[in-house]
N, C-alpha and C. Protein backbone atom coordinates (compact mmCIF):
# COMPACT_ATOMS: atom_id res chain seq x y z
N UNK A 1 0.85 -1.18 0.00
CA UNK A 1 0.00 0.00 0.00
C UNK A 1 0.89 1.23 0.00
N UNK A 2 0.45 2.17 -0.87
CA UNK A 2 1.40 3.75 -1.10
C UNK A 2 0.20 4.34 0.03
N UNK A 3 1.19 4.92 1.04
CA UNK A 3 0.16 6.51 0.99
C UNK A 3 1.29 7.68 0.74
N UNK A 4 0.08 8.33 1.17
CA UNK A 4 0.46 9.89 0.80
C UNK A 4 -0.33 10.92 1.61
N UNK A 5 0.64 11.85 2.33
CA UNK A 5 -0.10 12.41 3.56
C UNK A 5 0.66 13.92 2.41
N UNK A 6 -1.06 14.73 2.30
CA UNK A 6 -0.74 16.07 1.80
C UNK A 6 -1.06 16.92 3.42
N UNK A 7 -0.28 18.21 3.52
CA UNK A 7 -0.65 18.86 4.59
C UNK A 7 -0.62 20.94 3.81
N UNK A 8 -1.66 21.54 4.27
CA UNK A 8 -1.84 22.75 4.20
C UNK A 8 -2.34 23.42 4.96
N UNK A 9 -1.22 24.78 4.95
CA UNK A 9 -1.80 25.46 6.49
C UNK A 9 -1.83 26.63 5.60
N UNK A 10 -3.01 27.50 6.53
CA UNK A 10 -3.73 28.56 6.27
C UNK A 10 -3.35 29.61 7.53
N UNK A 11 -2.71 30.80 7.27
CA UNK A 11 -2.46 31.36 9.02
C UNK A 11 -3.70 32.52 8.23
N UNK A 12 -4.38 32.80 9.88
CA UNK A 12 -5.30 34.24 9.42
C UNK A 12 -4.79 35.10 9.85
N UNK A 13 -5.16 36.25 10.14
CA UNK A 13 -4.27 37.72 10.67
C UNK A 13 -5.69 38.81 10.79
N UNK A 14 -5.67 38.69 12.60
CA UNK A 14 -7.14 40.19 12.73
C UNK A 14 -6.20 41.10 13.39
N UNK A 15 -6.36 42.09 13.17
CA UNK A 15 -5.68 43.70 13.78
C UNK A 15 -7.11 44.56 14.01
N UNK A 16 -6.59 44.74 15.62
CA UNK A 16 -7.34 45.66 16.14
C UNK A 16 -6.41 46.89 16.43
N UNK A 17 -7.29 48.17 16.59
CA UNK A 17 -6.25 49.35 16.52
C UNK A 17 -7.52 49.72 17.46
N UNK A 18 -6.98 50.16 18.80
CA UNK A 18 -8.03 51.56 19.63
C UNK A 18 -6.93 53.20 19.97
N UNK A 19 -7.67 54.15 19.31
CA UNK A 19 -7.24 55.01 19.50
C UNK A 19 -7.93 56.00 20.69
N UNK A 20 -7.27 55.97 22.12
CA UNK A 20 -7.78 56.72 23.19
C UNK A 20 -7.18 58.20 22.73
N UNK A 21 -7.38 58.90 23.02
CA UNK A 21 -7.18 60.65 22.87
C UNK A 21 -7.59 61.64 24.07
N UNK A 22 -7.24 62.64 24.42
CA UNK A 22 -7.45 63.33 25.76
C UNK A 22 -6.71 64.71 24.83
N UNK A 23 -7.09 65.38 25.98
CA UNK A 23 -6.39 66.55 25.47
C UNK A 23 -5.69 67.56 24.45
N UNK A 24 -4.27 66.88 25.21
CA UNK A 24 -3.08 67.33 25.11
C UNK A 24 -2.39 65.79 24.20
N UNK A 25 -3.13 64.73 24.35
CA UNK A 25 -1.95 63.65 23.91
C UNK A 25 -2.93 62.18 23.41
N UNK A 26 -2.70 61.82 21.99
CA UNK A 26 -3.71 60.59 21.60
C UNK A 26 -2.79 59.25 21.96
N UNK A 27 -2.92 58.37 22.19
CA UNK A 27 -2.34 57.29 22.13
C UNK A 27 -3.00 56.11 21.37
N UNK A 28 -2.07 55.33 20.15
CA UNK A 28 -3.13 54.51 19.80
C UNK A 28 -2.49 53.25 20.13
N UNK A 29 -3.00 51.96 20.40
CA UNK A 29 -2.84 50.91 20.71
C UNK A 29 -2.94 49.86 19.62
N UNK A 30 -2.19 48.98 19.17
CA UNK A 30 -3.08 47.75 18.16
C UNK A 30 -2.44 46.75 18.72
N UNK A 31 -3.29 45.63 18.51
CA UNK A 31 -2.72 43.93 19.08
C UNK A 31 -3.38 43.34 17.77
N UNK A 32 -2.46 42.80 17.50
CA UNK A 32 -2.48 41.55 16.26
C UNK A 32 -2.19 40.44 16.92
N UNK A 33 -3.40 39.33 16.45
CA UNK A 33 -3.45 38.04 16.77
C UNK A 33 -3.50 37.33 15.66
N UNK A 34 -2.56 36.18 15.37
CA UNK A 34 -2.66 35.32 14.22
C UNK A 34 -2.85 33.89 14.60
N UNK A 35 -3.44 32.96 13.91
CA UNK A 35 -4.55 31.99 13.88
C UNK A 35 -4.06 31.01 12.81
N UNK A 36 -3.15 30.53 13.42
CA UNK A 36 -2.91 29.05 11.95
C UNK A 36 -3.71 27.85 12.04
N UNK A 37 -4.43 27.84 10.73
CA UNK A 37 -5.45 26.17 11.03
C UNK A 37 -4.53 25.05 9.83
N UNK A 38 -4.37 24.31 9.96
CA UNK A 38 -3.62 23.10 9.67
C UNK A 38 -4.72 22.51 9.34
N UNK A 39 -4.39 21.62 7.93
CA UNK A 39 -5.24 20.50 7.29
C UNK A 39 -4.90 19.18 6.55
N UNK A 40 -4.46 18.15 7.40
CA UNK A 40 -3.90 16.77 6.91
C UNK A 40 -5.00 16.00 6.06
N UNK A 41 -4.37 15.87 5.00
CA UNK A 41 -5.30 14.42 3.93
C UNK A 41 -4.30 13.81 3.62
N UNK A 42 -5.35 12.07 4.20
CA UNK A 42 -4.07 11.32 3.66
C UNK A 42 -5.06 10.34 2.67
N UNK A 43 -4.18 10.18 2.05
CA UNK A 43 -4.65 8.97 0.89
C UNK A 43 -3.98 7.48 0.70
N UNK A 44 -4.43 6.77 0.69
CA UNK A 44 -4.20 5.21 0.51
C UNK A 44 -4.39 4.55 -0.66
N UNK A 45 -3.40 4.41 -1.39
CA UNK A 45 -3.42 3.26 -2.21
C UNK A 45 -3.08 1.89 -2.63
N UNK A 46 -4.26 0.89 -2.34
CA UNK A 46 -3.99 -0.28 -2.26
C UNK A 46 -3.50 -0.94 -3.53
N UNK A 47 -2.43 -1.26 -4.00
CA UNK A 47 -2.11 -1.80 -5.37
C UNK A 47 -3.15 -3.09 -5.48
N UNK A 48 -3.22 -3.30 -7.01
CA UNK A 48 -4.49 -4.34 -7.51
C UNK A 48 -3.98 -5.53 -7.23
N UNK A 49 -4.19 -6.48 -6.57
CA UNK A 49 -3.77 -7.75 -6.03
C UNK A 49 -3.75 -8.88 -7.17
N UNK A 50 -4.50 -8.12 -8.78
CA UNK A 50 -4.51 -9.08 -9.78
C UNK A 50 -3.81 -8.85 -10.74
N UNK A 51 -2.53 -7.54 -10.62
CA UNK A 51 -1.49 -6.97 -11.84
C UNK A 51 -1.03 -8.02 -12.00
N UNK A 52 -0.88 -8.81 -13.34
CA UNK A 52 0.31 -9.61 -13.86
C UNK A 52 0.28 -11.14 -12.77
N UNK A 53 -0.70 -11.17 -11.99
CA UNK A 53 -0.87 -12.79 -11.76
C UNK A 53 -2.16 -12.64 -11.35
N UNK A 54 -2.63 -14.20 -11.31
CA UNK A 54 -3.91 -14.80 -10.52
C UNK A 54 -4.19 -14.19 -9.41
N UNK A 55 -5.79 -13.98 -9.35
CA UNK A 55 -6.50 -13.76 -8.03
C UNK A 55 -7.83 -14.21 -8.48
N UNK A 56 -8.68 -14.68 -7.12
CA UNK A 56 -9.76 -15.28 -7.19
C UNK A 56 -11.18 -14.21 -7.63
N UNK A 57 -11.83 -14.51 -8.35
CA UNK A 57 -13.31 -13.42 -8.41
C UNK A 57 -14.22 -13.71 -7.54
N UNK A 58 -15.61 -13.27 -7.98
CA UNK A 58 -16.28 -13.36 -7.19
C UNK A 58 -17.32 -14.10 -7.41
N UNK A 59 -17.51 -14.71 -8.50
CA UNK A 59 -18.41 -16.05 -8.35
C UNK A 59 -17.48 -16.91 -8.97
N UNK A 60 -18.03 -18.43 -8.76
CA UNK A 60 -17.63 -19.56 -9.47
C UNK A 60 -15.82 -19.88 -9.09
N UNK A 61 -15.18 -20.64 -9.50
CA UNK A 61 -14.04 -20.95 -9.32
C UNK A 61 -12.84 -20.64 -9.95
N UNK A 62 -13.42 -19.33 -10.50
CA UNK A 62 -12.67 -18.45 -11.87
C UNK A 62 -11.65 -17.54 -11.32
N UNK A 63 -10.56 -17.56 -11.66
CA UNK A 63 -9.30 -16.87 -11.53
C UNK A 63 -9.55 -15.66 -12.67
N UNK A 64 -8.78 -14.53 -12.22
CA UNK A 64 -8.32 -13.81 -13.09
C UNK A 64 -7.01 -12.80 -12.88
N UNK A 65 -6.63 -12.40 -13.94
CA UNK A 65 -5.49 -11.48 -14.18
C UNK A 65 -5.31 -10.39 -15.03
N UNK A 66 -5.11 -8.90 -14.43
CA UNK A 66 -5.01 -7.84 -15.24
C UNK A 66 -3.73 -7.76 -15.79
N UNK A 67 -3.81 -8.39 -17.45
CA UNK A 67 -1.90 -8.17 -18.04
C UNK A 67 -2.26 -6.82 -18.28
N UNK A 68 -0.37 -6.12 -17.54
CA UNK A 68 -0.07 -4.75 -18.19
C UNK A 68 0.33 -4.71 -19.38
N UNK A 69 1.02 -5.47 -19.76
CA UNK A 69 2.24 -5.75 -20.92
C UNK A 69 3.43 -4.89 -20.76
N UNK A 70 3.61 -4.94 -19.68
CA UNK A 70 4.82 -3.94 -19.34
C UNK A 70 4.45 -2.32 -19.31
N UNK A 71 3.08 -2.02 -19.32
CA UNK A 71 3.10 -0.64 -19.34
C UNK A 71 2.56 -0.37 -19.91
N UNK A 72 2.30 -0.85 -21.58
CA UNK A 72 1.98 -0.71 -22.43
C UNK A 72 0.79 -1.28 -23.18
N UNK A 73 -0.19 0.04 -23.76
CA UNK A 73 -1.59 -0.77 -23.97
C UNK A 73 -1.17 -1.93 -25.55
N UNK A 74 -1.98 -3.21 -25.32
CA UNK A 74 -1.78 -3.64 -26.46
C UNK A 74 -2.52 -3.23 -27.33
N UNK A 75 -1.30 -3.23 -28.79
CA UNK A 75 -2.16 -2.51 -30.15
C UNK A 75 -3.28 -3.39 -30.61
N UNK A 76 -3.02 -5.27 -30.71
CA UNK A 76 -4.28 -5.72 -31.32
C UNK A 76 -4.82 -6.51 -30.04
N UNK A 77 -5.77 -6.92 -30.35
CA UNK A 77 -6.40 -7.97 -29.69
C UNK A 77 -5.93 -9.28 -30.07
N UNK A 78 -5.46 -9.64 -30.80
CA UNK A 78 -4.76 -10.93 -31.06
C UNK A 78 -3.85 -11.00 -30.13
N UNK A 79 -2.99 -10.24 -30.01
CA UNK A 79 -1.47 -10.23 -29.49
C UNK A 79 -1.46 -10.10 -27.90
N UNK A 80 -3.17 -9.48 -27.38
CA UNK A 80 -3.40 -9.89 -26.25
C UNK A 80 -3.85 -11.08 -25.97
N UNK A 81 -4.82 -11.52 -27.07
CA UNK A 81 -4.84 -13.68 -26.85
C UNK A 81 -4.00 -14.47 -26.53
N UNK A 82 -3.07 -13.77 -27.76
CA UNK A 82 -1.84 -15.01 -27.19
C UNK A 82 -0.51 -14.66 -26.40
N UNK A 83 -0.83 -13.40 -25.73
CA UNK A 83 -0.30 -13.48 -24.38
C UNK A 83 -0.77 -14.21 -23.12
N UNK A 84 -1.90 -14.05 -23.39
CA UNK A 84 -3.52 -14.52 -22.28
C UNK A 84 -2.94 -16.01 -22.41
N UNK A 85 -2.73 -16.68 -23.37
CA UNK A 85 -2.87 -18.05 -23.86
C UNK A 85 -1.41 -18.55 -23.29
N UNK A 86 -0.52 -17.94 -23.92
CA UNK A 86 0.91 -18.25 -23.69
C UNK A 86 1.32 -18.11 -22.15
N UNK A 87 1.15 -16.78 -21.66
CA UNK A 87 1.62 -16.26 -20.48
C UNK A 87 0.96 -17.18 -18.90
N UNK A 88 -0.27 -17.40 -19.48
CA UNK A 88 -1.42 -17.61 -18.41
C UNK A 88 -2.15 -18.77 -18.41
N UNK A 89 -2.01 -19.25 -19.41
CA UNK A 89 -2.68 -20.31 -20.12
C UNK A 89 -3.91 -19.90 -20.01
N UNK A 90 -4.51 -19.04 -20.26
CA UNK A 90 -5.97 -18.42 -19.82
C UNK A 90 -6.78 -18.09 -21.06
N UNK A 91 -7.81 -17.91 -21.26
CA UNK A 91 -8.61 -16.79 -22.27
C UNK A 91 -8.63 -15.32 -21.70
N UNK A 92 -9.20 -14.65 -22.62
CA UNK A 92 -9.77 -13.43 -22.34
C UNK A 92 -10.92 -13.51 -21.72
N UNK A 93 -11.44 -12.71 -20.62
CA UNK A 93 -12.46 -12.84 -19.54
C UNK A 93 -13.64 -12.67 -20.71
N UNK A 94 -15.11 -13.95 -20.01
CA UNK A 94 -15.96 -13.51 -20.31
C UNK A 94 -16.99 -13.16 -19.57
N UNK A 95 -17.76 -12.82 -19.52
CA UNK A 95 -18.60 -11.79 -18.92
C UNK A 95 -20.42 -12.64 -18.44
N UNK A 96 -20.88 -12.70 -17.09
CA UNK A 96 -21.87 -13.57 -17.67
C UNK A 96 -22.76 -13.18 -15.72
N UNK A 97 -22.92 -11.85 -15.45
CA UNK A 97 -23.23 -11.11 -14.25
C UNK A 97 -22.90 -9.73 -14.22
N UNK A 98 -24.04 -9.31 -13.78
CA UNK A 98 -23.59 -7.70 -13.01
C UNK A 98 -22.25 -7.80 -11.73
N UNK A 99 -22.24 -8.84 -11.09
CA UNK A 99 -21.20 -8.93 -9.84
C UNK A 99 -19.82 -9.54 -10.85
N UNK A 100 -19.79 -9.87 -11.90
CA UNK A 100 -18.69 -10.46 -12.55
C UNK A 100 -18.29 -8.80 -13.07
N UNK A 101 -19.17 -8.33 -13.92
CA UNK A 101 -19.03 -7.03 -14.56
C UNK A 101 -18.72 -6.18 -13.86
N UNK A 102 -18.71 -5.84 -12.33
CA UNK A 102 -18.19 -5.17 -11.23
C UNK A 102 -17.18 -5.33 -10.96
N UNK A 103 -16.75 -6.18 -10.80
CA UNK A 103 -15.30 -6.83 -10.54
C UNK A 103 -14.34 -6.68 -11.60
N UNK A 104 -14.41 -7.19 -12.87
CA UNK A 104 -13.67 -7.24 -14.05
C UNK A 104 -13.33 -5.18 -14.08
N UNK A 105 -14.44 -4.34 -14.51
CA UNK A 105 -14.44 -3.31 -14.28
C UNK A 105 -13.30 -1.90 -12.87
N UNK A 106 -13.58 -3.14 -11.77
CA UNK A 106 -12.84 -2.64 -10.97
C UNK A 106 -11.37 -2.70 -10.92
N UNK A 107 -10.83 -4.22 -11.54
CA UNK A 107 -9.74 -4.24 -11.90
C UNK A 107 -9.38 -3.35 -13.09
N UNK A 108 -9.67 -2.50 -14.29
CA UNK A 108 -9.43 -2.55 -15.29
C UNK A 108 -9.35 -0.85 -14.42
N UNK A 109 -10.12 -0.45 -13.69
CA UNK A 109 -10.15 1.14 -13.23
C UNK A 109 -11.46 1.31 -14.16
N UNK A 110 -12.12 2.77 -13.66
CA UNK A 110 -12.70 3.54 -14.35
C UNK A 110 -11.89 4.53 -15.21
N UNK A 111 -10.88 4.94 -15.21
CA UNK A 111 -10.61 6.03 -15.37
C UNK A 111 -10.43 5.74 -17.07
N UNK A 112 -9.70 6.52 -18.20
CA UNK A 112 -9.69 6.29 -19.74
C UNK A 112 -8.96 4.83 -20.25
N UNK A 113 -8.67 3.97 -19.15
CA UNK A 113 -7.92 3.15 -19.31
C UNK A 113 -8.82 2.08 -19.95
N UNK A 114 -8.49 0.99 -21.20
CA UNK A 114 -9.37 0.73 -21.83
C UNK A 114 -8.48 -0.97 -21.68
N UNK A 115 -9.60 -2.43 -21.83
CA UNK A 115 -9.02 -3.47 -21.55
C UNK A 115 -9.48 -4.36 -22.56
N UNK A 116 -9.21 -5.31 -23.25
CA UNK A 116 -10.08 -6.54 -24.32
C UNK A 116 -10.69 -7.27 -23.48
N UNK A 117 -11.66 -7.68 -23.68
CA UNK A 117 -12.57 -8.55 -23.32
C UNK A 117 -12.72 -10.10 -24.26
N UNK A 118 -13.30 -11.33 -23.90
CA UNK A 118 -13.19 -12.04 -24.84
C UNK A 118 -14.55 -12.09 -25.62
N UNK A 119 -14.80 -10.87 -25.79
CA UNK A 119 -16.38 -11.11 -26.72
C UNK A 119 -15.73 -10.78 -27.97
N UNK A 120 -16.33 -11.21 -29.38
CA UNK A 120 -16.22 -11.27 -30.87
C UNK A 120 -17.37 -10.91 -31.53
N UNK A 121 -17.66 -10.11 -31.98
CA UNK A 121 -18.62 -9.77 -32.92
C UNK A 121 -18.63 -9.98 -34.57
N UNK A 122 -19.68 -10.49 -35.19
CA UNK A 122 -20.33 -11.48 -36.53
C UNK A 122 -21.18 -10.98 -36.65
N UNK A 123 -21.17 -10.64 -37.86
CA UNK A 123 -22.15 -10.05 -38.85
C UNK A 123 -21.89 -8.32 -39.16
N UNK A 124 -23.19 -7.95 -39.62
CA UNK A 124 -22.64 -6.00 -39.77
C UNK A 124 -21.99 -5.70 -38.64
N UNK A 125 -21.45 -4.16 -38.94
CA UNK A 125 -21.36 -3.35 -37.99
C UNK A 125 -22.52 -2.77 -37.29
N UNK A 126 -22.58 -3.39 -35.95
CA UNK A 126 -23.47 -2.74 -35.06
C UNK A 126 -24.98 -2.29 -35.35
N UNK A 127 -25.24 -3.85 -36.17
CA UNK A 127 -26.79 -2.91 -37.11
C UNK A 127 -27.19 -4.65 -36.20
N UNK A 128 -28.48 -4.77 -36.89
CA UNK A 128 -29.69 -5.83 -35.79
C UNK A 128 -29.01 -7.31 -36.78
N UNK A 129 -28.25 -7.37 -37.49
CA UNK A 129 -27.67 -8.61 -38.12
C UNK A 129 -26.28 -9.08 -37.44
N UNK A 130 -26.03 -8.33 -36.24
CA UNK A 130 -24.49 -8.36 -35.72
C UNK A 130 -24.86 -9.36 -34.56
N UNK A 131 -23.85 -10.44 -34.62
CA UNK A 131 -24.18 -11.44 -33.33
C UNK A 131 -23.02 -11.55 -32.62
N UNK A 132 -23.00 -11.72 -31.31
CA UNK A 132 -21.64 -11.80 -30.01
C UNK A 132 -21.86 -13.19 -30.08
N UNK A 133 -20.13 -13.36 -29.45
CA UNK A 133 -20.46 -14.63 -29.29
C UNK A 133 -18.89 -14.56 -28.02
N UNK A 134 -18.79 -15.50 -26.64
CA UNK A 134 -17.40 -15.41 -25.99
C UNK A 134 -16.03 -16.37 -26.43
N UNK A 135 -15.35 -16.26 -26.29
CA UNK A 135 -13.81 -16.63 -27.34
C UNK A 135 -13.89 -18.12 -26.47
N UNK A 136 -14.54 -18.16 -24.83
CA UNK A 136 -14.29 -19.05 -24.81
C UNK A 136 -15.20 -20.67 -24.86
N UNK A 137 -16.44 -19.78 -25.67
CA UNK A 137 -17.10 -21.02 -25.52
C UNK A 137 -18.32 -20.85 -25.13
N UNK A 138 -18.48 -20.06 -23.82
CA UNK A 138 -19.61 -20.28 -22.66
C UNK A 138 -20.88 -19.47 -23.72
N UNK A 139 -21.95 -19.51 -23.05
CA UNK A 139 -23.02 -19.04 -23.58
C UNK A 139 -23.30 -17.32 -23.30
N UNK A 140 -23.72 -16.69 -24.21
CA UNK A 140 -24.32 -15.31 -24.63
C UNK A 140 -25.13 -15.13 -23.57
N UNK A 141 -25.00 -14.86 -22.61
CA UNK A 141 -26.20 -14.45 -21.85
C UNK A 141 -25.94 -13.13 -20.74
N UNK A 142 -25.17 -12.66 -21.16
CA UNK A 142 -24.80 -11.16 -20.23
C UNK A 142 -24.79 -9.95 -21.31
N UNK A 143 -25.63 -9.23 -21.55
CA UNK A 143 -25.36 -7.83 -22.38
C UNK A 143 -25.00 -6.59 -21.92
N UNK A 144 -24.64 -6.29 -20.95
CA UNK A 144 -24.47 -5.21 -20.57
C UNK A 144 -22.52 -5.35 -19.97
N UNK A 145 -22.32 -6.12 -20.51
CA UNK A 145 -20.85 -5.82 -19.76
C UNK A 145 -19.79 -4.68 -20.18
N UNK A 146 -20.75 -3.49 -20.64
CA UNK A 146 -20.11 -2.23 -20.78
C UNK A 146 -20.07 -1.59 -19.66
N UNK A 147 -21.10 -1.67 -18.83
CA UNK A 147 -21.29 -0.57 -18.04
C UNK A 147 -20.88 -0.99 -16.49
């Protein structure tokens, strides 16, 4: 686990001034009081327990693993198969639950970071003749594993 403790301080500053006067002679007085407030955030980051090897999911008896490729996004999807295949002896994840799709998702991050999946698409582009199908076999029955 990384943390990281940020800290920022804020000092305030009030000035009072009383000016008594008489006579012959004014006197003025000021007292300055300053006020530092301090503000610690710390942050925790747990590294992904599934970079570059096995960890267990959350249903069924299914392992998985987020390959980096050293850093680097892969250009095709092939060349991530047969890393998947070679490296892991594994497929590309398929998808078949909202609690699978949570998980897979969580490993991959939200943020612009983008991952292959083992779904294949047949037929048009994205018109009502286009059929999915998973690389490894199992049956079509999860559609939403975008979100």
């Amino acid at each position: 686990a990384t943390t990281t403790k940020a800290t920022a301080t804020k000092a305030t500053t009030t000035t009072a001034t009383t000016t008594k006067a008489t006579a012959t002679k004014a006197t003025t007085t000021t007292a300055t009081t300053t006020k530092a407030t301090t503000t610690t955030t710390t942050t925790t980051t747990t590294p992904n327990p599934c970079i570059d090897q096995w960890c267990p999911g959350p249903v069924g008896n299914y392992e998985y693993v987020l390959m980096t490729n050293q850093g680097q996004h892969y250009s095709e999807k092939s060349i991530c198969q047969q890393d998947c295949e070679q490296f892991y002896k594994g497929r590309l994840v398929s998808i078949h639950s909202m609690a699978e799709n949570k998980f897979v998702r969580s490993l991959v991050g939200l943020s612009d970071r983008h991952a292959y999946i083992g779904a294949d698409m047949y037929g048009a582009d994205h018109d009502q003749d286009t059929t999915y199908r998973w690389e490894d076999g199992t049956p079509w029955d999860w559609d939403n594993w975008y979100y």
